[in-house]
N, C-alpha and C. Protein backbone atom coordinates (compact mmCIF):
# COMPACT_ATOMS: atom_id res chain seq x y z
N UNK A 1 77.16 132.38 -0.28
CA UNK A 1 77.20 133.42 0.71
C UNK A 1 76.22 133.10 1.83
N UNK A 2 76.86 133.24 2.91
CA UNK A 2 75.86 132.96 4.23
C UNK A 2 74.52 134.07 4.17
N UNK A 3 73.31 133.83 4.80
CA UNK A 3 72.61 134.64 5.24
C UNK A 3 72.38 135.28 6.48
N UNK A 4 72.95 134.29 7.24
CA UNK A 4 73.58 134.83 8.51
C UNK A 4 75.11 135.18 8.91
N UNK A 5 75.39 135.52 10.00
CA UNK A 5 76.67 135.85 10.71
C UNK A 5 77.72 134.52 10.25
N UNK A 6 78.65 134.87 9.62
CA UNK A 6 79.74 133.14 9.71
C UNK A 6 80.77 134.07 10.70
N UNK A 7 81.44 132.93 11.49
CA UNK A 7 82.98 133.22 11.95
C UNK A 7 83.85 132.21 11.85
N UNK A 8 85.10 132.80 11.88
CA UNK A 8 86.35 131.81 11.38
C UNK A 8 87.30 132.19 12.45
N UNK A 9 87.27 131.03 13.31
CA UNK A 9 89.17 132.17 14.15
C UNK A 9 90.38 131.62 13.58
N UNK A 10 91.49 132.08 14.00
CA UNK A 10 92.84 131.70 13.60
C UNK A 10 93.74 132.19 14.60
N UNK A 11 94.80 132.07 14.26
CA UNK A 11 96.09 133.02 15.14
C UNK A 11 96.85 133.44 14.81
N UNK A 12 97.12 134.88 14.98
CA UNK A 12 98.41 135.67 14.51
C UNK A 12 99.62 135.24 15.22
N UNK A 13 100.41 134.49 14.73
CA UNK A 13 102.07 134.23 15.25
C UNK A 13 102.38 134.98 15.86
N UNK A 14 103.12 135.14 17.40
CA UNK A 14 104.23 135.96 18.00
C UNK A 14 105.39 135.48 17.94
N UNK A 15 106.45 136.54 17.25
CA UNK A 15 107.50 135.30 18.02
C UNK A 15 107.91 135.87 19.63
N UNK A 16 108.68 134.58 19.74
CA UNK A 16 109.33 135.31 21.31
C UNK A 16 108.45 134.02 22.34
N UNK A 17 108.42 134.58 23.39
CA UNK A 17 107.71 133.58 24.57
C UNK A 17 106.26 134.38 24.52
N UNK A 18 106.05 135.21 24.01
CA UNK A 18 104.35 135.84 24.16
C UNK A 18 103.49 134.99 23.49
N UNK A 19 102.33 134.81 24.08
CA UNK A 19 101.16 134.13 23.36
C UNK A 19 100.86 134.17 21.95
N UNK A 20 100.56 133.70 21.15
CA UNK A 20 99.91 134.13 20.11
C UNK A 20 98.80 134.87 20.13
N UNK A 21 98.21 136.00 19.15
CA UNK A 21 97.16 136.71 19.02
C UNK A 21 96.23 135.78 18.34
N UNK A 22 94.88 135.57 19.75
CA UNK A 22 93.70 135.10 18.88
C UNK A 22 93.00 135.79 18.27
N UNK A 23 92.16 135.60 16.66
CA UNK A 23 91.54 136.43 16.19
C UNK A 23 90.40 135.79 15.82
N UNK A 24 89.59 136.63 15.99
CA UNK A 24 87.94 135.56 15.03
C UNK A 24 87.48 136.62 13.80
N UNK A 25 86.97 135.77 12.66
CA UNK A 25 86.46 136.40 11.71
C UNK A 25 85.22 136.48 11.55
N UNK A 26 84.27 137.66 11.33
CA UNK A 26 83.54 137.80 11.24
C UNK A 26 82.19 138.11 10.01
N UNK A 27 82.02 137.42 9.15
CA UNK A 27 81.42 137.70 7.72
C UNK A 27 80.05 138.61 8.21
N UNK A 28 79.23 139.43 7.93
CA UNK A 28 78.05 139.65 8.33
C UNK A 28 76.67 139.22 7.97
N UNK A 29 76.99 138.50 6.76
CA UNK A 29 76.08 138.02 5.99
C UNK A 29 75.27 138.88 5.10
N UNK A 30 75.42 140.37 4.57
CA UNK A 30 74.78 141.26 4.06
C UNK A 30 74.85 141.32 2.73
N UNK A 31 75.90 139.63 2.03
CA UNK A 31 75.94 139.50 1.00
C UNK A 31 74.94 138.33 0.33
N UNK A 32 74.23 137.86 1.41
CA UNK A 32 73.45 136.44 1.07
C UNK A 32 72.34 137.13 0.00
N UNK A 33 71.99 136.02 -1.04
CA UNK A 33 71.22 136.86 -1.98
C UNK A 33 69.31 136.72 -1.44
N UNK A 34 69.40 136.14 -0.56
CA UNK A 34 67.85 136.45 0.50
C UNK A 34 67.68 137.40 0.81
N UNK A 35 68.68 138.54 1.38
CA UNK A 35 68.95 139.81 2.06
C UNK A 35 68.88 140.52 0.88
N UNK A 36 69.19 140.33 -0.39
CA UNK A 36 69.91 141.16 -1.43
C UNK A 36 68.82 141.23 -2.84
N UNK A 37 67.86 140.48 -1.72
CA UNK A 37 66.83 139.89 -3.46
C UNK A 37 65.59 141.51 -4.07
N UNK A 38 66.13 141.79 -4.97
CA UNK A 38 64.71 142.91 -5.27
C UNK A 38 65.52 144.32 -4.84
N UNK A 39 66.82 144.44 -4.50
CA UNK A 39 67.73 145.48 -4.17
C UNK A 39 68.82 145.78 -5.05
N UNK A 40 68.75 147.23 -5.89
CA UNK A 40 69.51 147.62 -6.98
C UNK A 40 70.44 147.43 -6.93
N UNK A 41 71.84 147.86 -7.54
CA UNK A 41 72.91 148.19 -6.70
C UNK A 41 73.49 148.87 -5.32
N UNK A 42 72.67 150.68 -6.15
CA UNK A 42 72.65 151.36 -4.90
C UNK A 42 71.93 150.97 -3.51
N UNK A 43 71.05 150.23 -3.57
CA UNK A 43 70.24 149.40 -2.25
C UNK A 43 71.39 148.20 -1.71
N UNK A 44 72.15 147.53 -2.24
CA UNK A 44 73.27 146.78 -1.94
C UNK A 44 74.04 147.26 -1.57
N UNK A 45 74.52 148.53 -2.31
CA UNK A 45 75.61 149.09 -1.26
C UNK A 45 75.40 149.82 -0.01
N UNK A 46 74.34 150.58 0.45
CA UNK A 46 73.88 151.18 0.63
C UNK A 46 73.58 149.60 2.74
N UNK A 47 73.32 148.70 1.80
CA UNK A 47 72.94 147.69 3.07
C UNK A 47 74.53 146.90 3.94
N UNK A 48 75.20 147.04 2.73
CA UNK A 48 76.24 146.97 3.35
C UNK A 48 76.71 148.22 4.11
N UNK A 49 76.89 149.27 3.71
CA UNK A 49 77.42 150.32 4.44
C UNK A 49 76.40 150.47 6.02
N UNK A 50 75.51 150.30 6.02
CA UNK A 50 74.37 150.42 6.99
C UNK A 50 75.10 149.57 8.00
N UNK A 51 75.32 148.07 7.32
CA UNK A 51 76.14 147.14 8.58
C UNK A 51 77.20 147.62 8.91
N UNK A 52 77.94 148.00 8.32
CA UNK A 52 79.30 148.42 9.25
C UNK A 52 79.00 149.63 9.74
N UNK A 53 77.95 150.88 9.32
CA UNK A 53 77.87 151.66 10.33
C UNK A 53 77.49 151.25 11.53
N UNK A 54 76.39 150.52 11.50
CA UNK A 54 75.83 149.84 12.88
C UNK A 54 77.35 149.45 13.99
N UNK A 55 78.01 148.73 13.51
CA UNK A 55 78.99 148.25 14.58
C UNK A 55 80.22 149.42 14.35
N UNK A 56 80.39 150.26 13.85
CA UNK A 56 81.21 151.02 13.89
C UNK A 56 80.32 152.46 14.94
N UNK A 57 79.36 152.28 15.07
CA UNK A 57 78.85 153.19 16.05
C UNK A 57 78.68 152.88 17.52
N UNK A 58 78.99 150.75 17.79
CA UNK A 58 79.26 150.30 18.74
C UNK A 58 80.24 150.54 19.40
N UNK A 59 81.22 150.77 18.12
CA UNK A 59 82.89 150.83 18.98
C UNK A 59 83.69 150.23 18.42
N UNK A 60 83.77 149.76 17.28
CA UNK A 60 84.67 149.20 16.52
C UNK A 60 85.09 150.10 15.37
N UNK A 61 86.20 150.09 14.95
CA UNK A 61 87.10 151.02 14.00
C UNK A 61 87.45 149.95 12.80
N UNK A 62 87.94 150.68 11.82
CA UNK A 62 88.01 150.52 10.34
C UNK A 62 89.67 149.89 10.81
N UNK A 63 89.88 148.87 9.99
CA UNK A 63 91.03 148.52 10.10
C UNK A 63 91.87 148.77 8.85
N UNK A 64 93.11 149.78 8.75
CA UNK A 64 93.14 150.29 7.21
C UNK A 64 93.99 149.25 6.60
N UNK A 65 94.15 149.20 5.22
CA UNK A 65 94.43 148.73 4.45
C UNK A 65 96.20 147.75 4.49
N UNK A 66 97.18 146.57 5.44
CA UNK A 66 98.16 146.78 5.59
C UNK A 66 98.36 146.43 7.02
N UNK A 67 97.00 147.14 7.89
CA UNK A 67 97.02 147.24 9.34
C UNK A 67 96.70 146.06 9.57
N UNK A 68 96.73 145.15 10.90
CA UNK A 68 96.32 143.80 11.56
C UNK A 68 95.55 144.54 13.05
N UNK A 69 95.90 145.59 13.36
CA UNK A 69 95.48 146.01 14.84
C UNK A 69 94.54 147.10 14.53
N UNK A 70 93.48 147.25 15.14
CA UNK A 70 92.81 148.87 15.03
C UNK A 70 92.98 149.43 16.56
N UNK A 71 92.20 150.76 16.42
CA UNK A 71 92.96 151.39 17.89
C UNK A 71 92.59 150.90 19.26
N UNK A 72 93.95 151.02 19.98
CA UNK A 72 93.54 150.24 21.48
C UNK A 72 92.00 150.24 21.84
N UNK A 73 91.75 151.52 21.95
CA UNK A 73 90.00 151.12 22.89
C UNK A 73 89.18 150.72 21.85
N UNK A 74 89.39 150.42 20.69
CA UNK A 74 88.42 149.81 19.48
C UNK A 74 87.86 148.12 20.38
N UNK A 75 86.59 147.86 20.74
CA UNK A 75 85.98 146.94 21.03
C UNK A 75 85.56 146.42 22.70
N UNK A 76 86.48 147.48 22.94
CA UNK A 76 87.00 147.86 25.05
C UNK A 76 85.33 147.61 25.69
N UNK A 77 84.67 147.45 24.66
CA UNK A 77 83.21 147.81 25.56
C UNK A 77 82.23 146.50 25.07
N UNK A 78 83.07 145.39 24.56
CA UNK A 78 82.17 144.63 23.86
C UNK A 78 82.63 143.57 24.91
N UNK A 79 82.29 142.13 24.82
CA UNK A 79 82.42 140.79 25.30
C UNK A 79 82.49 139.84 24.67
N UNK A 80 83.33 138.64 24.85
CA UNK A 80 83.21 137.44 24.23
C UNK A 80 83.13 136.21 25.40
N UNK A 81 82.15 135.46 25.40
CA UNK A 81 82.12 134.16 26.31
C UNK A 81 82.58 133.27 25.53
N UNK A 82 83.25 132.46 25.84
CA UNK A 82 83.13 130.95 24.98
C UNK A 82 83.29 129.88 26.05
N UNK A 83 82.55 128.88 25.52
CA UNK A 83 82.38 127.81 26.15
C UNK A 83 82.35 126.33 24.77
N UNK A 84 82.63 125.16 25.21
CA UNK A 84 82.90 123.84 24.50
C UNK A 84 82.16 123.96 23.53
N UNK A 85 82.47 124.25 22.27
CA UNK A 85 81.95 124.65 21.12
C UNK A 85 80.56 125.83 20.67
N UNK A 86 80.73 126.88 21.33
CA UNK A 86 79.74 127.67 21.28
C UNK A 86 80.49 129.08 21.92
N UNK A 87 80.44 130.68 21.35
CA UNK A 87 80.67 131.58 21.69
C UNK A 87 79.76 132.77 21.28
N UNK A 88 79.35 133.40 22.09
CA UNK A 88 78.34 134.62 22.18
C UNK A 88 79.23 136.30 22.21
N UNK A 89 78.75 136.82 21.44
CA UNK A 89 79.91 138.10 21.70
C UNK A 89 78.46 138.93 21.48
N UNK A 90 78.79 139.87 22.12
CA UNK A 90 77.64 141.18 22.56
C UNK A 90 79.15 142.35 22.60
N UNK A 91 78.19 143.88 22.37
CA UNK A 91 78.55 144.95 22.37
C UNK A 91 77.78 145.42 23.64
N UNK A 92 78.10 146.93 23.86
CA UNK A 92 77.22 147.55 25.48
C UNK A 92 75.90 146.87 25.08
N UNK A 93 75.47 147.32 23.83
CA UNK A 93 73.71 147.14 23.34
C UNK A 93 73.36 146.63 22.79
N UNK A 94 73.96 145.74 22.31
CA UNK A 94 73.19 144.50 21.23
C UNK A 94 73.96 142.56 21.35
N UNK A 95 73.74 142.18 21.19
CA UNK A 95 74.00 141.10 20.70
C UNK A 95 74.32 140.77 19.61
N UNK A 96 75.61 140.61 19.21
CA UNK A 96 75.90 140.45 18.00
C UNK A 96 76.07 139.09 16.93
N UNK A 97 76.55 138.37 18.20
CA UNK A 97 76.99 136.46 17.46
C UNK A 97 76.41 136.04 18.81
N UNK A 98 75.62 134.83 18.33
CA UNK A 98 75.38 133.91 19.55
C UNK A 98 75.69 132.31 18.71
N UNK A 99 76.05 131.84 18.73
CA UNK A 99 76.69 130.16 17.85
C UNK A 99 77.75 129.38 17.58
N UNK A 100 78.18 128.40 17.33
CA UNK A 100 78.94 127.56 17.40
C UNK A 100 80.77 128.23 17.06
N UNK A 101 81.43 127.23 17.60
CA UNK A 101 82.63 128.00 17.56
C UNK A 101 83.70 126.68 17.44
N UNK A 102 84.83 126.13 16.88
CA UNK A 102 85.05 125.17 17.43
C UNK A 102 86.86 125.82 17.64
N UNK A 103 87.35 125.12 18.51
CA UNK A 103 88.45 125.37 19.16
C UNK A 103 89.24 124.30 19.26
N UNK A 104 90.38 124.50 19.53
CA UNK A 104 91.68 124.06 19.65
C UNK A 104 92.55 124.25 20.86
N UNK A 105 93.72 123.48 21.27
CA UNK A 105 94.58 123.89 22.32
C UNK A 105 94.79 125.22 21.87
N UNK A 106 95.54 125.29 20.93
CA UNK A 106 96.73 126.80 20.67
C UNK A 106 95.66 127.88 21.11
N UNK A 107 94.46 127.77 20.28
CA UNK A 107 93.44 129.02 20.53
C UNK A 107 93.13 129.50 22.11
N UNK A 108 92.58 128.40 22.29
CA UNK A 108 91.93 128.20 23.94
C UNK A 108 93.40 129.08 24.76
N UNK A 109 94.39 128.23 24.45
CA UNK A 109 95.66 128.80 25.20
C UNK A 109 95.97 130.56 25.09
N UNK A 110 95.99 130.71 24.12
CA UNK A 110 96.41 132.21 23.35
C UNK A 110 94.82 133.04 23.67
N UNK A 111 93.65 132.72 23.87
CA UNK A 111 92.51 133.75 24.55
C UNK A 111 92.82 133.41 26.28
N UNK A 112 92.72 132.39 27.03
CA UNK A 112 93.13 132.27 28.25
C UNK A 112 94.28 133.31 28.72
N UNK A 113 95.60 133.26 27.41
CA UNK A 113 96.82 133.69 27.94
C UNK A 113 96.64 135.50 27.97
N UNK A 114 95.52 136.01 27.31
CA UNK A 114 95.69 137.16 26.42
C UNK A 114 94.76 138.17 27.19
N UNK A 115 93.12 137.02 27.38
CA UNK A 115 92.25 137.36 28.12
C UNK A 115 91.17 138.33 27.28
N UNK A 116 91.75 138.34 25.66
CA UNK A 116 91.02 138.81 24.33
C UNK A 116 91.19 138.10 23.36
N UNK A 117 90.54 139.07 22.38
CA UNK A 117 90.50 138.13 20.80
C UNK A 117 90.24 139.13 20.24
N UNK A 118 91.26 139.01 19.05
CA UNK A 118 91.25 139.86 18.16
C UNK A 118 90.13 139.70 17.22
N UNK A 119 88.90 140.77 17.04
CA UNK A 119 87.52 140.50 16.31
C UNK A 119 87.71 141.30 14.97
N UNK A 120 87.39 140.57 13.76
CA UNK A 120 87.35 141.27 12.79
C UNK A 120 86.18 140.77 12.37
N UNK A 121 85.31 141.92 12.02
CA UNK A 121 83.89 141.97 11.29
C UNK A 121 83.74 143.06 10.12
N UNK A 122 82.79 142.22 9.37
CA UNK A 122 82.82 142.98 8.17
C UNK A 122 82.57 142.16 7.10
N UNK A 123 82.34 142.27 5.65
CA UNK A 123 82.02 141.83 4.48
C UNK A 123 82.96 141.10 4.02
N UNK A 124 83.62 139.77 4.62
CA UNK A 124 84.61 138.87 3.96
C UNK A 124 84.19 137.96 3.59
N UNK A 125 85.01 137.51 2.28
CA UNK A 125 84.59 136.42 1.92
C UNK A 125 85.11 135.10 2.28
N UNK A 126 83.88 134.58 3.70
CA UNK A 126 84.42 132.74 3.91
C UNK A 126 83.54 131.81 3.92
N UNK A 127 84.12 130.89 3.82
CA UNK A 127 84.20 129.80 2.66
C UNK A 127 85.31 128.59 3.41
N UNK A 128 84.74 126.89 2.80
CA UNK A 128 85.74 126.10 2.88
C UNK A 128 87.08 126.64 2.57
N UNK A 129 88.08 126.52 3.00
CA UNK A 129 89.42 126.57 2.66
C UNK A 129 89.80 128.07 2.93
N UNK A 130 89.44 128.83 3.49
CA UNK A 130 89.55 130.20 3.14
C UNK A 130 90.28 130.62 4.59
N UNK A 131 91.21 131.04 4.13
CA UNK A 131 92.59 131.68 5.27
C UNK A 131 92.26 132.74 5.93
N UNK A 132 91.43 132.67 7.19
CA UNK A 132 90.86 134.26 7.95
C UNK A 132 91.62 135.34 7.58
N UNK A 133 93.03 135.67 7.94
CA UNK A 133 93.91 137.08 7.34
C UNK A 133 93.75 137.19 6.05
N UNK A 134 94.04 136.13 5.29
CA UNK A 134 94.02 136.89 4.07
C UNK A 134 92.39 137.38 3.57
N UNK A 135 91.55 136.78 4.27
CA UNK A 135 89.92 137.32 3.90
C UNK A 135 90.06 139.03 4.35
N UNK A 136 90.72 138.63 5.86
CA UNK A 136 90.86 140.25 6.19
C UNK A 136 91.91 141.40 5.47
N UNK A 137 92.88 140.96 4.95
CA UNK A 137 93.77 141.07 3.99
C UNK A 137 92.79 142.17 2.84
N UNK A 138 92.32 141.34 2.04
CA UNK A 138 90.95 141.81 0.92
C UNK A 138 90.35 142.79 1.59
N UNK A 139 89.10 141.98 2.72
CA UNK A 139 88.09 143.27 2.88
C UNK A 139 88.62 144.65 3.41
N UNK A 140 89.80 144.76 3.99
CA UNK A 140 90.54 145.48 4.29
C UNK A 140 90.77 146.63 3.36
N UNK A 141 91.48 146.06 2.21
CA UNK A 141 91.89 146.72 0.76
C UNK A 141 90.71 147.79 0.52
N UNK A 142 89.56 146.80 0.91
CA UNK A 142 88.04 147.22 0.42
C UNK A 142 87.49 148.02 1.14
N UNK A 143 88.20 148.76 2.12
CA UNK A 143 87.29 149.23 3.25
C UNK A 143 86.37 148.67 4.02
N UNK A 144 86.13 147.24 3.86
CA UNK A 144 85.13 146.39 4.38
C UNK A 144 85.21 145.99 5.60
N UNK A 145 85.74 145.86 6.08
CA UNK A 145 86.07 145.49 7.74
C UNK A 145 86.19 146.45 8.53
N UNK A 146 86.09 146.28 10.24
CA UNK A 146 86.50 146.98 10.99
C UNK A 146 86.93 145.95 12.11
N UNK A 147 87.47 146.42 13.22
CA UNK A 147 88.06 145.20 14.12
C UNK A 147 87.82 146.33 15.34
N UNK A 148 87.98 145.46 16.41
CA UNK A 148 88.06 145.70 17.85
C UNK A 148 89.46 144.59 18.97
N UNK A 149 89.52 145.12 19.72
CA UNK A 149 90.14 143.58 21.09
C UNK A 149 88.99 143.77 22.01
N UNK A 150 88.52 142.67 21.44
CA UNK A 150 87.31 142.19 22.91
C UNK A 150 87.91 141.64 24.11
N UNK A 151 87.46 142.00 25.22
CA UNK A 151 87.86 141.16 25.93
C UNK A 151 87.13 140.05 25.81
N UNK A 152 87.77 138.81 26.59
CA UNK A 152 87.04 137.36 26.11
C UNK A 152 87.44 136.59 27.50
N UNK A 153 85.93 135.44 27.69
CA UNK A 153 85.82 135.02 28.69
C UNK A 153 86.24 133.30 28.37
N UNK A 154 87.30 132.54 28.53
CA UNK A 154 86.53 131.36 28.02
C UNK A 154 86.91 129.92 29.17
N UNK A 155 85.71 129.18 29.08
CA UNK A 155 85.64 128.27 29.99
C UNK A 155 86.52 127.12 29.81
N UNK A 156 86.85 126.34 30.68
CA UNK A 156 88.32 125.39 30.92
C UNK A 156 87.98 124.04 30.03
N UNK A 157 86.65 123.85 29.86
CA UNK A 157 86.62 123.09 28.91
C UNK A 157 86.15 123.26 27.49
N UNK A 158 86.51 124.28 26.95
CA UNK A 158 86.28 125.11 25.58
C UNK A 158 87.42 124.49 24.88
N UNK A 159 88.59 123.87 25.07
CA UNK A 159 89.30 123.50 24.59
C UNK A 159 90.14 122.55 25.27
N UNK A 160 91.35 121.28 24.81
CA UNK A 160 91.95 120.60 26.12
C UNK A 160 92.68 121.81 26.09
N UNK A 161 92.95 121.93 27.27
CA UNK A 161 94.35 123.11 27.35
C UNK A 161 95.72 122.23 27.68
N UNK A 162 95.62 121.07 28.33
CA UNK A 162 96.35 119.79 28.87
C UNK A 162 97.68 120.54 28.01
């Protein structure tokens, strides 16, 4: 388990001529056992719930159980920059991720085309090999996540777009 923030992006398929939906995953790290050391149960749960209140009082909504979208203005007030392997996402008041990111055509193409990214944050579990939806899939089940559409900024060489 990370002790810090991990993210994972991916893309939700469209069919048709529309872009694909970019999404990034967001772990919070509130499961690392540094954070967790000398804390009962009830103090564990209790630290998790604390993190998702925190960003659920930013502006991000619970994504229910089934759902892929939370509500339109869920994240309307947050930001994402990205630039050639590195993306920073902030809310009105905090700073939330500042670190590495790595990208692809399809991605780069589908945030350029979209001008967002679909953000899911929350208590998932990732890991080598680990399929962003279906992490969100789980924490979902779990009440563990919440999501936003950030808007997102990203620079021409963040990815080839060629």
């Amino acid at each position: 388990m990370p002790s810090t923030p991990t993210i994972q992006p991916g893309l939700l398929p469209v069919p048709g001529p529309d872009p694909d939906v970019p999404i990034l995953v967001l772990d919070l790290g509130a499961d690392a056992p540094e954070l967790q050391a000398g804390l009962d149960e009830v103090g564990r749960t209790r630290l998790r719930e604390a993190a998702l209140a925190q960003l659920q009082e930013q502006g991000l909504q619970t994504v229910p159980p089934g759902a892929y979208v939370p509500g339109p203005t869920a994240g309307r007030t947050w930001q994402a920059n990205i630039t050639r392997g590195r993306i920073v996402i902030e809310s009105s008041s905090h700073l939330i991720y500042d670190g590495t990111l790595a990208t692809w055509p399809a991605y780069a193409h589908a945030v350029t085309a979209n001008g967002w990214l679909l953000l899911y944050a929350g208590h998932l579990d990732l890991g080598w090999g680990t399929e962003a939806l279906q992490a969100v899939r789980t924490a979902a089940a779990a009440g563990q996540v919440l999501g936003g559409i950030v808007p997102t900024r990203i620079a021409p060489d963040a990815a080839d777009l060629g």
